[in-house]
PDB file of N, CA and C in Angstrom:
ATOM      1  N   UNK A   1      46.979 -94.096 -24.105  1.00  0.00           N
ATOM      2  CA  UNK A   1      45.580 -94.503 -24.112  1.00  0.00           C
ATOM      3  C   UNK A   1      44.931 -94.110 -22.781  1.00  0.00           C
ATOM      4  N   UNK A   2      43.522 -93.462 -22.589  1.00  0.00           N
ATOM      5  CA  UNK A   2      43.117 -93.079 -21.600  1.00  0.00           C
ATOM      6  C   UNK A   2      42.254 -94.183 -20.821  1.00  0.00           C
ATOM      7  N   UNK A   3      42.152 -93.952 -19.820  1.00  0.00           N
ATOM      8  CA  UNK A   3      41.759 -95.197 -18.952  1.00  0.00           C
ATOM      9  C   UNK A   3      40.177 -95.163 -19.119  1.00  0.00           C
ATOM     10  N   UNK A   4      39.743 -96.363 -18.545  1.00  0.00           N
ATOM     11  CA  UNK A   4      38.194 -96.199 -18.735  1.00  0.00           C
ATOM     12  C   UNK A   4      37.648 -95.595 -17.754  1.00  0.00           C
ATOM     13  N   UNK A   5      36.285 -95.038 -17.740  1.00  0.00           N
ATOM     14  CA  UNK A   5      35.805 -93.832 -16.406  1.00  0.00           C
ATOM     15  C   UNK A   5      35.559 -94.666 -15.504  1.00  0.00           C
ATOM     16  N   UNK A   6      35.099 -96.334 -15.357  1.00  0.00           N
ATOM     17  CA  UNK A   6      34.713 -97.161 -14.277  1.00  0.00           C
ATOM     18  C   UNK A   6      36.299 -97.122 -13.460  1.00  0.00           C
ATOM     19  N   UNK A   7      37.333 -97.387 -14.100  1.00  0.00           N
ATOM     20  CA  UNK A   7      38.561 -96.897 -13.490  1.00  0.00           C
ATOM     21  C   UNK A   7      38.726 -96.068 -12.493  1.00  0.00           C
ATOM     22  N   UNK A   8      38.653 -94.973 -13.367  1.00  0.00           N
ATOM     23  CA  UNK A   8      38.421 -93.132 -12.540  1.00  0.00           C
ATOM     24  C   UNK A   8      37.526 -93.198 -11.135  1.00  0.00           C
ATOM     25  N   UNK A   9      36.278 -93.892 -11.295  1.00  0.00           N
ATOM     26  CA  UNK A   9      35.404 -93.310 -10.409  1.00  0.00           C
ATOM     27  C   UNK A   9      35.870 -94.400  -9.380  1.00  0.00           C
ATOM     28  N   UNK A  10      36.200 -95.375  -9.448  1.00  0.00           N
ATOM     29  CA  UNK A  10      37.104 -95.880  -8.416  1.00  0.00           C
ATOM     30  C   UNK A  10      37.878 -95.378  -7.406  1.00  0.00           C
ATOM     31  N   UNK A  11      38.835 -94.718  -7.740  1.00  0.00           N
ATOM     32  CA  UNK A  11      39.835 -93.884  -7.287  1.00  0.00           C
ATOM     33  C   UNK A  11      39.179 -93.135  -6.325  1.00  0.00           C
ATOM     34  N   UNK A  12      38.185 -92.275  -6.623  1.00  0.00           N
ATOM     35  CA  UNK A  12      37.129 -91.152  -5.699  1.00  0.00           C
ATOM     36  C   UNK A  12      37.003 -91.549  -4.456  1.00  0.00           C
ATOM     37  N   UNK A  13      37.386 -90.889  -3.154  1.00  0.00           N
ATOM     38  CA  UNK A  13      36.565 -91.283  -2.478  1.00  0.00           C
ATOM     39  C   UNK A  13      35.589 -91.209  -2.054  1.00  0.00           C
ATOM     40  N   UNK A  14      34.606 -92.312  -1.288  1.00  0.00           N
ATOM     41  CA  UNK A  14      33.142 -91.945  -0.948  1.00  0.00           C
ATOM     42  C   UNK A  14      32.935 -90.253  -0.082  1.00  0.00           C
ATOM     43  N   UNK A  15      31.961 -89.521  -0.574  1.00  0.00           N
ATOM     44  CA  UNK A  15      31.607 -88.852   0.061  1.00  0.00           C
ATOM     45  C   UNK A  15      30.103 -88.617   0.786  1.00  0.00           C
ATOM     46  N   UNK A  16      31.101 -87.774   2.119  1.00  0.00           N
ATOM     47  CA  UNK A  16      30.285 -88.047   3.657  1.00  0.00           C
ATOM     48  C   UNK A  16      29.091 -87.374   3.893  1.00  0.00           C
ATOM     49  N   UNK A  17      29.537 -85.883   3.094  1.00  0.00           N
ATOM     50  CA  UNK A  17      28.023 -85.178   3.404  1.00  0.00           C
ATOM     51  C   UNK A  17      26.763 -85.375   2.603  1.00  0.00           C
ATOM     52  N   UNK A  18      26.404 -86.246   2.007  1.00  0.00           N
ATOM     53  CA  UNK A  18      25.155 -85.951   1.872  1.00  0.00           C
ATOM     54  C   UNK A  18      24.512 -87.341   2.941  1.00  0.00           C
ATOM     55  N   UNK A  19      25.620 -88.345   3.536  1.00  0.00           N
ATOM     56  CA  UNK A  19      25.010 -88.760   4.469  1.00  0.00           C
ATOM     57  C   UNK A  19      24.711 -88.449   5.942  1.00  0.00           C
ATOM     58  N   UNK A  20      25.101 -87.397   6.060  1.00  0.00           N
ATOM     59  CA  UNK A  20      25.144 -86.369   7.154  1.00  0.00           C
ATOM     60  C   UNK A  20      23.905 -85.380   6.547  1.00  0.00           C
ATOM     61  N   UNK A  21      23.915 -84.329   5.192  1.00  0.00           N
ATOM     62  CA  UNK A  21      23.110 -83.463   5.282  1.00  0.00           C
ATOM     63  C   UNK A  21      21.853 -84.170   4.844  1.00  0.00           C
ATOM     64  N   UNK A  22      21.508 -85.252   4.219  1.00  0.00           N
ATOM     65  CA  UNK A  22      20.005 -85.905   3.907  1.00  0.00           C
ATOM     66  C   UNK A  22      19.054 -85.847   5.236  1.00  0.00           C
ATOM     67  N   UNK A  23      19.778 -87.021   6.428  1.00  0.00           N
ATOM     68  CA  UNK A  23      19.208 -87.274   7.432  1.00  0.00           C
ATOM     69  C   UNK A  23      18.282 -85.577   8.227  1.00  0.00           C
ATOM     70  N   UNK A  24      19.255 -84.890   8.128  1.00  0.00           N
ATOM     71  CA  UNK A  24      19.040 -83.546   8.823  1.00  0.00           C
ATOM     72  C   UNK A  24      17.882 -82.988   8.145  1.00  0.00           C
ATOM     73  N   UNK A  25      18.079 -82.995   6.251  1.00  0.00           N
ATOM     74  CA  UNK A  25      16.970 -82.490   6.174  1.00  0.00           C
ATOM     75  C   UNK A  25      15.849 -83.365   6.068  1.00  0.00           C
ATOM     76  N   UNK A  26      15.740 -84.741   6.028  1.00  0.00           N
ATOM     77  CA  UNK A  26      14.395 -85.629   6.634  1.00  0.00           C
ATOM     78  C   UNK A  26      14.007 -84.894   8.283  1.00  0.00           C
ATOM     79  N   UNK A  27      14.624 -84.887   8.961  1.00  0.00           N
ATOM     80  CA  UNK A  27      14.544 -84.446  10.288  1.00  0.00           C
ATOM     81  C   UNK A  27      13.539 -83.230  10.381  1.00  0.00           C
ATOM     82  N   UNK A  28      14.377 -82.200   9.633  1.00  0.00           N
ATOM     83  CA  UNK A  28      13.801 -81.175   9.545  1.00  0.00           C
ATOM     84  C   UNK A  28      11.993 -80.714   8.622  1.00  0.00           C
ATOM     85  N   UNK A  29      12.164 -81.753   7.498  1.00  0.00           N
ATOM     86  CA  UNK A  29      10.976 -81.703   7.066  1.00  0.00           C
ATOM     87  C   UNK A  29       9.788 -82.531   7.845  1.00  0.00           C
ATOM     88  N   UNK A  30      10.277 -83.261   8.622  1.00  0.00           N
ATOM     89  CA  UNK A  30       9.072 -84.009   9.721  1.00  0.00           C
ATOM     90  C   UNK A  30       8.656 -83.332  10.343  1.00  0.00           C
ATOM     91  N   UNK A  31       9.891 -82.397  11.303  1.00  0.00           N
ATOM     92  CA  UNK A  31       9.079 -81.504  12.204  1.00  0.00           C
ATOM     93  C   UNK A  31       8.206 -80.066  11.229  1.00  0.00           C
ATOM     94  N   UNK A  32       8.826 -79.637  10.470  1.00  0.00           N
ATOM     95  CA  UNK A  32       7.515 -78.816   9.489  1.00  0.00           C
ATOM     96  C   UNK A  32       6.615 -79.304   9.315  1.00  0.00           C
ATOM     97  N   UNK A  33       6.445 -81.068   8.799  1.00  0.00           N
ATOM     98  CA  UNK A  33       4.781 -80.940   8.278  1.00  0.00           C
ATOM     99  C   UNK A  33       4.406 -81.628   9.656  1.00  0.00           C
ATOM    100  N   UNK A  34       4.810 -81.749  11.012  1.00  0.00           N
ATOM    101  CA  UNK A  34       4.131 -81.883  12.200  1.00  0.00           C
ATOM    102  C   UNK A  34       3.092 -80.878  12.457  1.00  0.00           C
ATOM    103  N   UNK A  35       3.821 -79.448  12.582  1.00  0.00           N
ATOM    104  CA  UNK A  35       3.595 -78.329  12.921  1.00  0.00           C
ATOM    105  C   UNK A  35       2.604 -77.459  11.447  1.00  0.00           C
ATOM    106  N   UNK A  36       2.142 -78.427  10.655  1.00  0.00           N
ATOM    107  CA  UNK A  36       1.324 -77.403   9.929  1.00  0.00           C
ATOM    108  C   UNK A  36       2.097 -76.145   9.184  1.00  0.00           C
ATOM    109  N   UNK A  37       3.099 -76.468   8.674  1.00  0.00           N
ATOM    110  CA  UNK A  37       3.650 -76.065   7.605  1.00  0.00           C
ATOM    111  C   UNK A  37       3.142 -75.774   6.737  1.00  0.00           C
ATOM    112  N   UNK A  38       3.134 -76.894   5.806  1.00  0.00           N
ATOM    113  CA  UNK A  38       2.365 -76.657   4.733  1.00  0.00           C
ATOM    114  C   UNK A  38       1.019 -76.167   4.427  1.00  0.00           C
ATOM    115  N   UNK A  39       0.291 -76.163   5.267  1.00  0.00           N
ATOM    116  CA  UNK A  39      -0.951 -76.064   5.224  1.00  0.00           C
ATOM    117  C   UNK A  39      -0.561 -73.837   5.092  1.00  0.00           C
ATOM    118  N   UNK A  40       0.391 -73.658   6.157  1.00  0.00           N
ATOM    119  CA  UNK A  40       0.617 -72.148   6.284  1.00  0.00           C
ATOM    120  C   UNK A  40       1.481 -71.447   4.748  1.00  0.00           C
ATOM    121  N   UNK A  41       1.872 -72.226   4.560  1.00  0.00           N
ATOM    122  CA  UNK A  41       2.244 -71.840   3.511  1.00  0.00           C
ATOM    123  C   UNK A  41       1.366 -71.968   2.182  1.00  0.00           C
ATOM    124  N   UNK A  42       1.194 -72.344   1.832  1.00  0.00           N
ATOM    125  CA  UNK A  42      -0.368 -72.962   0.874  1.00  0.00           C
ATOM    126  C   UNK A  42      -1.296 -71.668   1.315  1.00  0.00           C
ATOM    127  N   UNK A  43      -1.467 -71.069   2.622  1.00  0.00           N
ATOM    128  CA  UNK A  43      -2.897 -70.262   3.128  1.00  0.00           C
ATOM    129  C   UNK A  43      -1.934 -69.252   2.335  1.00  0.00           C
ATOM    130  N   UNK A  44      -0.598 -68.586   2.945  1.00  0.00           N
ATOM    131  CA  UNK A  44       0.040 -67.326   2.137  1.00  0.00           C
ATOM    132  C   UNK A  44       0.141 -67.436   0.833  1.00  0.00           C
ATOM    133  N   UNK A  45       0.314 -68.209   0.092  1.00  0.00           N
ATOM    134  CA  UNK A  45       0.687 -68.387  -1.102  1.00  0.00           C
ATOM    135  C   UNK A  45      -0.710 -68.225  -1.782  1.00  0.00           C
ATOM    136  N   UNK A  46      -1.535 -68.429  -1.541  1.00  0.00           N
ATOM    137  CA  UNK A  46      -3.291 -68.366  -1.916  1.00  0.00           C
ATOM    138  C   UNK A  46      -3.519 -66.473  -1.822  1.00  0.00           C
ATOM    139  N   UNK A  47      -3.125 -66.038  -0.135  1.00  0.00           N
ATOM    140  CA  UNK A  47      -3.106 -64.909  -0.242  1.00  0.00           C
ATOM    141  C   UNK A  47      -2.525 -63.838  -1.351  1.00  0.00           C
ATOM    142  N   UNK A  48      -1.429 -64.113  -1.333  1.00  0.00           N
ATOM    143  CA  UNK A  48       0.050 -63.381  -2.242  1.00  0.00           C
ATOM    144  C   UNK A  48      -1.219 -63.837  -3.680  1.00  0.00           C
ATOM    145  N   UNK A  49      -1.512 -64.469  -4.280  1.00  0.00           N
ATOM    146  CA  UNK A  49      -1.944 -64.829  -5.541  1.00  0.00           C
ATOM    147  C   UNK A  49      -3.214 -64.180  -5.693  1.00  0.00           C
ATOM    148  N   UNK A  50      -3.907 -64.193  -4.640  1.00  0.00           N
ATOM    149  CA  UNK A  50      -5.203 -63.316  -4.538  1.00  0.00           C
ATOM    150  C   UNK A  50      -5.233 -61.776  -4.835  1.00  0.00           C
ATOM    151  N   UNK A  51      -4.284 -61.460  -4.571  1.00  0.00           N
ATOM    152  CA  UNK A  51      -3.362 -60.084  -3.798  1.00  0.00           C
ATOM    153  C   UNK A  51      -2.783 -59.343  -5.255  1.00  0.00           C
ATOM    154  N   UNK A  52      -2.121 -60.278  -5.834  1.00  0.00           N
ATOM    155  CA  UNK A  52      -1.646 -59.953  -6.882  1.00  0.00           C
ATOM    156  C   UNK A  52      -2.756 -59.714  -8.052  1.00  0.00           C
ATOM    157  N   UNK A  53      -3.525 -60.708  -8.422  1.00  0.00           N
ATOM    158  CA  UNK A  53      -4.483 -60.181  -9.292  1.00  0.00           C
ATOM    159  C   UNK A  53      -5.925 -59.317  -9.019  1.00  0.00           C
ATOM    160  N   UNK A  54      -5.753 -58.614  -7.909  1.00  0.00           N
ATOM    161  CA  UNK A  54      -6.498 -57.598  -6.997  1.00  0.00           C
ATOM    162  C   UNK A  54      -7.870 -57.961  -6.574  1.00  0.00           C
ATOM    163  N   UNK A  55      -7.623 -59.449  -6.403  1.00  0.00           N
ATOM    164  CA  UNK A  55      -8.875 -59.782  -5.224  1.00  0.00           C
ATOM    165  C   UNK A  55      -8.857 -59.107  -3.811  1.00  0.00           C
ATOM    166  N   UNK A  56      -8.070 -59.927  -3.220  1.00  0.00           N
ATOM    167  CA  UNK A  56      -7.462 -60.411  -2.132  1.00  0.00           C
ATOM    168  C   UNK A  56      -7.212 -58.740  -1.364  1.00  0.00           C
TER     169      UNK A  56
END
């Protein structure tokens, strides 16, 4: 008879990196939208779209 999966996932141990890689990328997305990120990206992405249907 096979065991139940609440069993199984017991056994697992906790894993470390995504409490290591989350923080980093919060970190990292603060300092982008400090620095006007988005706003630069949004201006190219407007361009590229302009560009493409032969406004721009």
């Amino acid at each position: 008879m096979s065991q139940p999966s609440h069993e199984l996932r017991k056994k697992r141990p906790i894993r470390k990196a995504p409490f290591v890689v989350i923080p980093i990328f919060l970190i990292l997305w603060m300092i982008g939208v400090a620095t006007g990120e988005p706003a630069r990206v949004l201006e190219q992405a407007i361009q590229v779209c302009l560009s493409c249907i032969g406004i721009g």
